[in-house]
Protein backbone atom coordinates (compact mmCIF):
# COMPACT_ATOMS: atom_id res chain seq x y z
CA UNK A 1 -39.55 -6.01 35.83
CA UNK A 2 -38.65 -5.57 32.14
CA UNK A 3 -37.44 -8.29 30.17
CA UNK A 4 -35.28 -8.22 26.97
CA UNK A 5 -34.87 -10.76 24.55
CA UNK A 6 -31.45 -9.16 23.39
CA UNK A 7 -28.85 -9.98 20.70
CA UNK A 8 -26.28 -7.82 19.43
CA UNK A 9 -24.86 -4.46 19.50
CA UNK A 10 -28.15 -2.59 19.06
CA UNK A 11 -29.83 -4.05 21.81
CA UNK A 12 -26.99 -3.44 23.94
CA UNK A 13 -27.03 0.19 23.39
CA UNK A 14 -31.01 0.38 23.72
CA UNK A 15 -30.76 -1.82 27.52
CA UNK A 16 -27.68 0.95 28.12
CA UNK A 17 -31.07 3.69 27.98
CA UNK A 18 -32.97 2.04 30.20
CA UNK A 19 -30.23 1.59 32.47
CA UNK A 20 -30.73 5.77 33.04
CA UNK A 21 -34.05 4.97 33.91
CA UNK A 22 -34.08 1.70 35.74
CA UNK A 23 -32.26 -0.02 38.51
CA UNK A 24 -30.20 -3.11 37.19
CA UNK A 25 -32.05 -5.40 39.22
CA UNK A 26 -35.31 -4.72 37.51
CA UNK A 27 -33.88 -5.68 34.67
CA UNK A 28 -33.76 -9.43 33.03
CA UNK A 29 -31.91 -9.82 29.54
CA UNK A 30 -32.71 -13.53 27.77
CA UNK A 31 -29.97 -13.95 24.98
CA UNK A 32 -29.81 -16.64 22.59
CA UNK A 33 -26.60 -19.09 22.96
CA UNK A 34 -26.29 -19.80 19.17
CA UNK A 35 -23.51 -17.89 18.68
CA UNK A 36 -21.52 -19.66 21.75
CA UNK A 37 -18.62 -21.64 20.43
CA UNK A 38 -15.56 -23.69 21.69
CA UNK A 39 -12.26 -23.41 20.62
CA UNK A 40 -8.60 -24.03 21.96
CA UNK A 41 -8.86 -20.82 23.98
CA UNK A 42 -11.84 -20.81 25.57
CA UNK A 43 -15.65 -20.73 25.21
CA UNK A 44 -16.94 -17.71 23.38
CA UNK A 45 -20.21 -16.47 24.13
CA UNK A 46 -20.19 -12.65 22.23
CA UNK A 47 -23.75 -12.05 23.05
CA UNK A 48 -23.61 -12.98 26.74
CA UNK A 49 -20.04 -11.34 27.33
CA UNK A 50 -22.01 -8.02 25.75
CA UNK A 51 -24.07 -7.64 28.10
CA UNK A 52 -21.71 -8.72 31.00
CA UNK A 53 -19.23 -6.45 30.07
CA UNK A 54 -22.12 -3.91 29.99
CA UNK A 55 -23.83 -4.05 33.16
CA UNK A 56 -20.16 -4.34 35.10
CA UNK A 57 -19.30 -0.69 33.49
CA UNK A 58 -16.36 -1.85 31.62
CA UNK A 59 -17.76 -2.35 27.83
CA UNK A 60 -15.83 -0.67 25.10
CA UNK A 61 -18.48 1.66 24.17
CA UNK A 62 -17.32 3.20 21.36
CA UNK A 63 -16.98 -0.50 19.33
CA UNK A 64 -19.90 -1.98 22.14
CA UNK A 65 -18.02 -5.23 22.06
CA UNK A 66 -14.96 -6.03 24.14
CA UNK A 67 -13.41 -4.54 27.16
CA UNK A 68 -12.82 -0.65 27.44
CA UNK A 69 -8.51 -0.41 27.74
CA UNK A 70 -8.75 -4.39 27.48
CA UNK A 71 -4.76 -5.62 25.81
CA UNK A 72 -4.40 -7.85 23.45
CA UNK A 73 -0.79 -9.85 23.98
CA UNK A 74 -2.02 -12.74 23.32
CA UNK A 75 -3.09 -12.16 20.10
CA UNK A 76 -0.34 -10.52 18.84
CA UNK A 77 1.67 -13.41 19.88
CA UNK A 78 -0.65 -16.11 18.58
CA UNK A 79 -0.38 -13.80 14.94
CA UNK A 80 3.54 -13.74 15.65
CA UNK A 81 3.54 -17.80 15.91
CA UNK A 82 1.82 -18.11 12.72
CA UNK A 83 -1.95 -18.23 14.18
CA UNK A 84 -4.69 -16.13 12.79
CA UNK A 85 -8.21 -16.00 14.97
CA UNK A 86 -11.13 -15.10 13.03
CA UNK A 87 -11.61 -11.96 16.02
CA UNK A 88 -9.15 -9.96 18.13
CA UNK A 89 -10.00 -10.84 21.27
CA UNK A 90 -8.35 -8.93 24.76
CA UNK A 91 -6.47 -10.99 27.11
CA UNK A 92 -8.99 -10.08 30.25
CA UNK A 93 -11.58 -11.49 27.62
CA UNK A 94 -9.85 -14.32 26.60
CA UNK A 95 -9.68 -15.42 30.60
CA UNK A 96 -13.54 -14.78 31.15
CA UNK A 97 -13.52 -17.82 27.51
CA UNK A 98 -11.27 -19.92 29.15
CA UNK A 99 -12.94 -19.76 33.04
CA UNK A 100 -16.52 -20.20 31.06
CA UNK A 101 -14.87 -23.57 29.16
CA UNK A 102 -13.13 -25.01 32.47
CA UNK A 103 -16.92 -24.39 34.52
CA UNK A 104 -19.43 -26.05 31.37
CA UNK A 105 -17.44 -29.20 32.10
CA UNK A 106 -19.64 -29.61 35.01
CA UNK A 107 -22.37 -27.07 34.81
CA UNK A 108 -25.09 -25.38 32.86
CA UNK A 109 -24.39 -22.52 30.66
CA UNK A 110 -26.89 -20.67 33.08
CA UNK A 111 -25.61 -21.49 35.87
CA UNK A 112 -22.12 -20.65 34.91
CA UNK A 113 -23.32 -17.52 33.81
CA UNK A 114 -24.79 -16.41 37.02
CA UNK A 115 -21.20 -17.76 38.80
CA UNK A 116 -19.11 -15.46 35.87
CA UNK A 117 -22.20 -12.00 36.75
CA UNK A 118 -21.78 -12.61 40.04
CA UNK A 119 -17.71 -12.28 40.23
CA UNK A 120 -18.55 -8.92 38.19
CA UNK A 121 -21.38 -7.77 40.86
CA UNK A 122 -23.54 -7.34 38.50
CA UNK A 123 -27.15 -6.82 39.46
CA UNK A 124 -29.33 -7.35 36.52
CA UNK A 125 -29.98 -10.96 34.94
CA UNK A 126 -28.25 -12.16 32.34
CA UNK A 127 -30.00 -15.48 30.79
CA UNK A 128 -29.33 -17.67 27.95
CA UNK A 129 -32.26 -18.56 26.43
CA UNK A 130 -31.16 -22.31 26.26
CA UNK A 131 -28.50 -24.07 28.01
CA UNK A 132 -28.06 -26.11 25.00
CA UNK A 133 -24.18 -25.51 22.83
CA UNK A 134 -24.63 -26.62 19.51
CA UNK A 135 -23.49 -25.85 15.79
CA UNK A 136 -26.42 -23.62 14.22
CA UNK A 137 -26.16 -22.33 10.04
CA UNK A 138 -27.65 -19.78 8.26
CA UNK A 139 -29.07 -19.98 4.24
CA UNK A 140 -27.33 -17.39 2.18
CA UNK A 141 -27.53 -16.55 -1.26
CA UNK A 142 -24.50 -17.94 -1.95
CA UNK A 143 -25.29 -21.56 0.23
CA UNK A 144 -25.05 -22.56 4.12
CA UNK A 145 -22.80 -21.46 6.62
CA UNK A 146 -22.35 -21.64 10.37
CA UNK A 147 -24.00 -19.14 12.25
CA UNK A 148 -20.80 -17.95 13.84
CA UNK A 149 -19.07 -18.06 10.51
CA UNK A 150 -21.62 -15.71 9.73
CA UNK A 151 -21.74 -13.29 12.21
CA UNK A 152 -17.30 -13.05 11.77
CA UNK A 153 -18.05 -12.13 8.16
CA UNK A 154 -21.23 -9.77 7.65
CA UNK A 155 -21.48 -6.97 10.25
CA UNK A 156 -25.73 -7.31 9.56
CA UNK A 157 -28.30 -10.25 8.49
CA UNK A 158 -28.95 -8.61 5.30
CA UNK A 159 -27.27 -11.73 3.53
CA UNK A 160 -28.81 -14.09 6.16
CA UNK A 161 -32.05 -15.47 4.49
CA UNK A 162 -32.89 -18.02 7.82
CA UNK A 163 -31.36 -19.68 11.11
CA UNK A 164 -31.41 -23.43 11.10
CA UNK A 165 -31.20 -25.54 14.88
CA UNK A 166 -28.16 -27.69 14.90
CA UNK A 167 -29.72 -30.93 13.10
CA UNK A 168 -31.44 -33.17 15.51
CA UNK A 169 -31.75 -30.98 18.11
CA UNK A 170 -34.39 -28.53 18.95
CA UNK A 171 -33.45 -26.27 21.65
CA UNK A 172 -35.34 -26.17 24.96
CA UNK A 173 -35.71 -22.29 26.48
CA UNK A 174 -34.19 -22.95 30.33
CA UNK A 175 -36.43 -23.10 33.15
CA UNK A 176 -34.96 -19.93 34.23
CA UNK A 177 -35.61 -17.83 30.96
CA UNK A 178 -39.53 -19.23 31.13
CA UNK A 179 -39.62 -17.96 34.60
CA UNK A 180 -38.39 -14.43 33.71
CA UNK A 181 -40.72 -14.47 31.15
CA UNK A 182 -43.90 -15.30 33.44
CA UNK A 183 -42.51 -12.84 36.09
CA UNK A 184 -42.54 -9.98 33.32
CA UNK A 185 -44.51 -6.85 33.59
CA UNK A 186 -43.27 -6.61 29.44
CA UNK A 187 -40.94 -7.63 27.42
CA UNK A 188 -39.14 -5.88 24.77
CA UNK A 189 -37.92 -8.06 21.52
CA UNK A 190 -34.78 -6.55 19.91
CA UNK A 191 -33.71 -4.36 18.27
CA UNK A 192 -30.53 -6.11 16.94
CA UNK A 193 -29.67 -9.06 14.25
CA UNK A 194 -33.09 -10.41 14.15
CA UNK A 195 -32.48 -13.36 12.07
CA UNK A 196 -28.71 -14.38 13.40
CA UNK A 197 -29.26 -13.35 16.69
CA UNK A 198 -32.97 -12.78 17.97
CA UNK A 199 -34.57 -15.84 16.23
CA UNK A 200 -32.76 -18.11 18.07
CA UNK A 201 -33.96 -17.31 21.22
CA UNK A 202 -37.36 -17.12 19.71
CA UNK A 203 -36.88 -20.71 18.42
CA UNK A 204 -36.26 -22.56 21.79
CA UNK A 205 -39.04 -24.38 22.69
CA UNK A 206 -41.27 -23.10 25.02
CA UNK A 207 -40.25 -19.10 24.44
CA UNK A 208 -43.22 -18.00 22.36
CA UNK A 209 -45.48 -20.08 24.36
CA UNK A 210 -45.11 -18.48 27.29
CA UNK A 211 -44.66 -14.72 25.42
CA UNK A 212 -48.28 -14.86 24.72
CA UNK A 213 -49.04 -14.49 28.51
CA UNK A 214 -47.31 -10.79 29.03
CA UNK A 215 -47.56 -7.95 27.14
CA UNK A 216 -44.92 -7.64 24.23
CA UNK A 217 -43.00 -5.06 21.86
CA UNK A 218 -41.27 -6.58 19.09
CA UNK A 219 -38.88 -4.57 17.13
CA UNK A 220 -40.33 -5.72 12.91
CA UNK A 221 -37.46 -8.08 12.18
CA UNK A 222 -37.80 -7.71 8.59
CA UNK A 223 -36.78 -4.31 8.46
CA UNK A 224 -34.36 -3.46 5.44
CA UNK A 225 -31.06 -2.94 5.83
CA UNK A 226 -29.95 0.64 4.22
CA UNK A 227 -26.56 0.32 4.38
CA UNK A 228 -26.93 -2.40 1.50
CA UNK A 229 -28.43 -1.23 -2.27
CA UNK A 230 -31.83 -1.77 -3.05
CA UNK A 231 -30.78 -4.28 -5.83
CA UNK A 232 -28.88 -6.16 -3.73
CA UNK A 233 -31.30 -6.41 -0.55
CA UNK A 234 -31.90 -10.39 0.58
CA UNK A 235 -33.31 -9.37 3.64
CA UNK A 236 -37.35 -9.83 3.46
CA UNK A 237 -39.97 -10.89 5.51
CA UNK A 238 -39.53 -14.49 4.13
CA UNK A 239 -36.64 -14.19 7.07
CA UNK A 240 -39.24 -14.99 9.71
CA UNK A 241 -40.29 -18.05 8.21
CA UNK A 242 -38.77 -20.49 10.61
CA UNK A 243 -40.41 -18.84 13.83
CA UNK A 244 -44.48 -18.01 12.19
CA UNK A 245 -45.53 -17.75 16.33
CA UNK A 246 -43.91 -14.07 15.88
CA UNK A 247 -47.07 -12.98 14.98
CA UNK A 248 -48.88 -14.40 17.74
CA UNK A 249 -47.32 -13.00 20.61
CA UNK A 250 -46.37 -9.49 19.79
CA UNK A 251 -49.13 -6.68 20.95
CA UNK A 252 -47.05 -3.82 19.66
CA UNK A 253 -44.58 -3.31 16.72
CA UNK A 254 -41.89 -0.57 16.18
CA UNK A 255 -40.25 0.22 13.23
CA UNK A 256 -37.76 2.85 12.84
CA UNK A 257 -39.30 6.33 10.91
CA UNK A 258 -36.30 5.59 8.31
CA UNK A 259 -37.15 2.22 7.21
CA UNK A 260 -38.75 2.37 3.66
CA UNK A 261 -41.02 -0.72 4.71
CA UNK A 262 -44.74 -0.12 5.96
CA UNK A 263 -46.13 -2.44 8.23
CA UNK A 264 -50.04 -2.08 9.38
CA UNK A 265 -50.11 -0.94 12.80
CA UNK A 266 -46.38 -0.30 14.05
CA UNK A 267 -45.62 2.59 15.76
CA UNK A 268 -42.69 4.40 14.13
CA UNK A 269 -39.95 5.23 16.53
CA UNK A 270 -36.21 6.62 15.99
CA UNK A 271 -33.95 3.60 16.81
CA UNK A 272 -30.67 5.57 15.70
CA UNK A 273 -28.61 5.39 18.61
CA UNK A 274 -25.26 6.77 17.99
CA UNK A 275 -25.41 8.92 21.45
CA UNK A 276 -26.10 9.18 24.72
CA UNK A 277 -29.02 11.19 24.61
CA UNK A 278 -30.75 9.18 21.69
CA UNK A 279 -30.31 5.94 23.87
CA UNK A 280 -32.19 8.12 26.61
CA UNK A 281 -34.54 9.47 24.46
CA UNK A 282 -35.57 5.78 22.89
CA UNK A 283 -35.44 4.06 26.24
CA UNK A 284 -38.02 6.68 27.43
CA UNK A 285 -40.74 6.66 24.90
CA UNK A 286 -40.60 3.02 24.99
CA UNK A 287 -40.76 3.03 28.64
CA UNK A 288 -43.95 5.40 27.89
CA UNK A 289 -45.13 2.66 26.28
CA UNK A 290 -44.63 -0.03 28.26
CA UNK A 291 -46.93 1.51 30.71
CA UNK A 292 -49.99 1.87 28.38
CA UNK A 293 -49.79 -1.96 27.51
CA UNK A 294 -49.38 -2.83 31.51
CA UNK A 295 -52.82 -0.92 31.88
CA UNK A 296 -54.36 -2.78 29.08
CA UNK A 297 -53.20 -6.13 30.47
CA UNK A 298 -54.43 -5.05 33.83
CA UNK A 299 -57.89 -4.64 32.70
């Protein structure tokens, strides 16, 4: 079994590879609930609905968020009535938000998101790295915001210089993401928002623990981000700072052949993924990989 550790757009497209590779059910995707919030319509959980709108065939692949053909009614009449939302989000989507709020009255984010997989059929496992809902921020240049404030306004994390825990509370990983973890022949961390999205998962308690037991390739979460000028670049490695076990877990780094960076001992790999065949292609040389560092761990 494969694990992810998964947040984001990019990762989405990289588990979509492995999918022509791999059976769903030998597949386990952690995600970090960070970016979760409440609001009058619903419970939003963009990373989670991701991947469930992924693995029940009915993503909108050419955005890789939403539902393919999905309508949006509702939120043309919300903007008619005066109301702006932050997102457009489809009516089909909206209902998955509102069934998700109505169910975490009385259970776990987990469990409800088995309950919500399960009324898709889907086959792989979708986990939340924590069950706990709270209101995480991120240090910009410019001051703190929330996290999901954050991720509305800036389509990257070059402008996110660290992830803070909602005060007072440090998140437990679930009892169900430490088990996939143990029952892992690797896991994969990333690619995706590393800061904004990955971190948090890595800063549940309990997470990198465990991650030094199975063999692990990390995507380098401090790679630059190109699409910003040099000048203007905020995105270092001082962005790992809050989680220093990254380090101690990770037996084999990629970083993508474009990325101006040099980091001793990663493996340079091409983690554009703009196609079909590119998904493919970096699914399979990772998969490559995976089995050289199953041998190693066998020995």
């Amino acid at each position: 079994m494969i694990t992810f550790i998964s947040a984001g757009r990019k990762s989405a497209r990289l588990i979509a590879g492995f999918r022509s590779f791999m059976d769903d059910p030998s597949i386990t995707v952690i995600t970090p609930s960070a970016y979760t919030r409440e609001s009058p319509c619903g419970c939003a959980a963009p990373d989670i609905d991701t991947l469930t709108f992924l693995f029940a065939g009915i993503l909108n692949t050419k955005t890789w968020q939403g539902i393919q053909g999905d309508t949006c009614t509702t939120h043309r009449a919300l903007q008619r009535l005066g109301t702006d939302e932050p997102q457009r989000v489809g009516d089909q989507e909206r209902a998955l938000h509102i069934s998700r709020a109505e169910r975490l009255k009385d259970e776990r984010l987990t469990n409800v998101t088995n309950t919500i997989n399960r009324t898709y059929g889907i086959m792989a496992q979708i986990l939340p790295a924590t069950d706990d809902i709270g209101e995480w921020s991120v240090t910009t240049p410019s001051g703190q915001t929330s996290l999901a404030q954050y991720r509305t306004s800036y389509s990257d994390d070059t402008h996110a210089c660290a992830v803070h825990a909602p005060p007072g509370n440090v998140p437990h990983a679930s009892a169900e993401s430490i088990e996939a973890i143990k029952n892992s022949d690797v896991v994969i961390v990333g690619p995706g928002r590393p800061v904004t999205g990955i971190m948090p998962a890595l800063m549940c308690s309990g997470i990198p623990e465990v991650l030094r037991d199975v063999p692990v390739i990390s995507f380098v979460p401090f790679t630059s981000e190109r699409s910003m000028a040099q000048d203007t670049r905020v995105y270092t490695q001082d962005t790992v700072g809050e989680c220093p076990a990254y380090t101690s877990f990770t037996d084999l780094y990629l970083i993508d052949i474009h990325d101006p960076l040099h980091v001793d001992g990663a493996l340079p790999v091409d983690t554009r993924m703009g196609s079909r065949s590119r998904r493919d292609s970096l699914a399979w040389d990772i998969m490559a990989l995976t089995e050289g560092l199953k041998k190693e761990y066998a020995r």
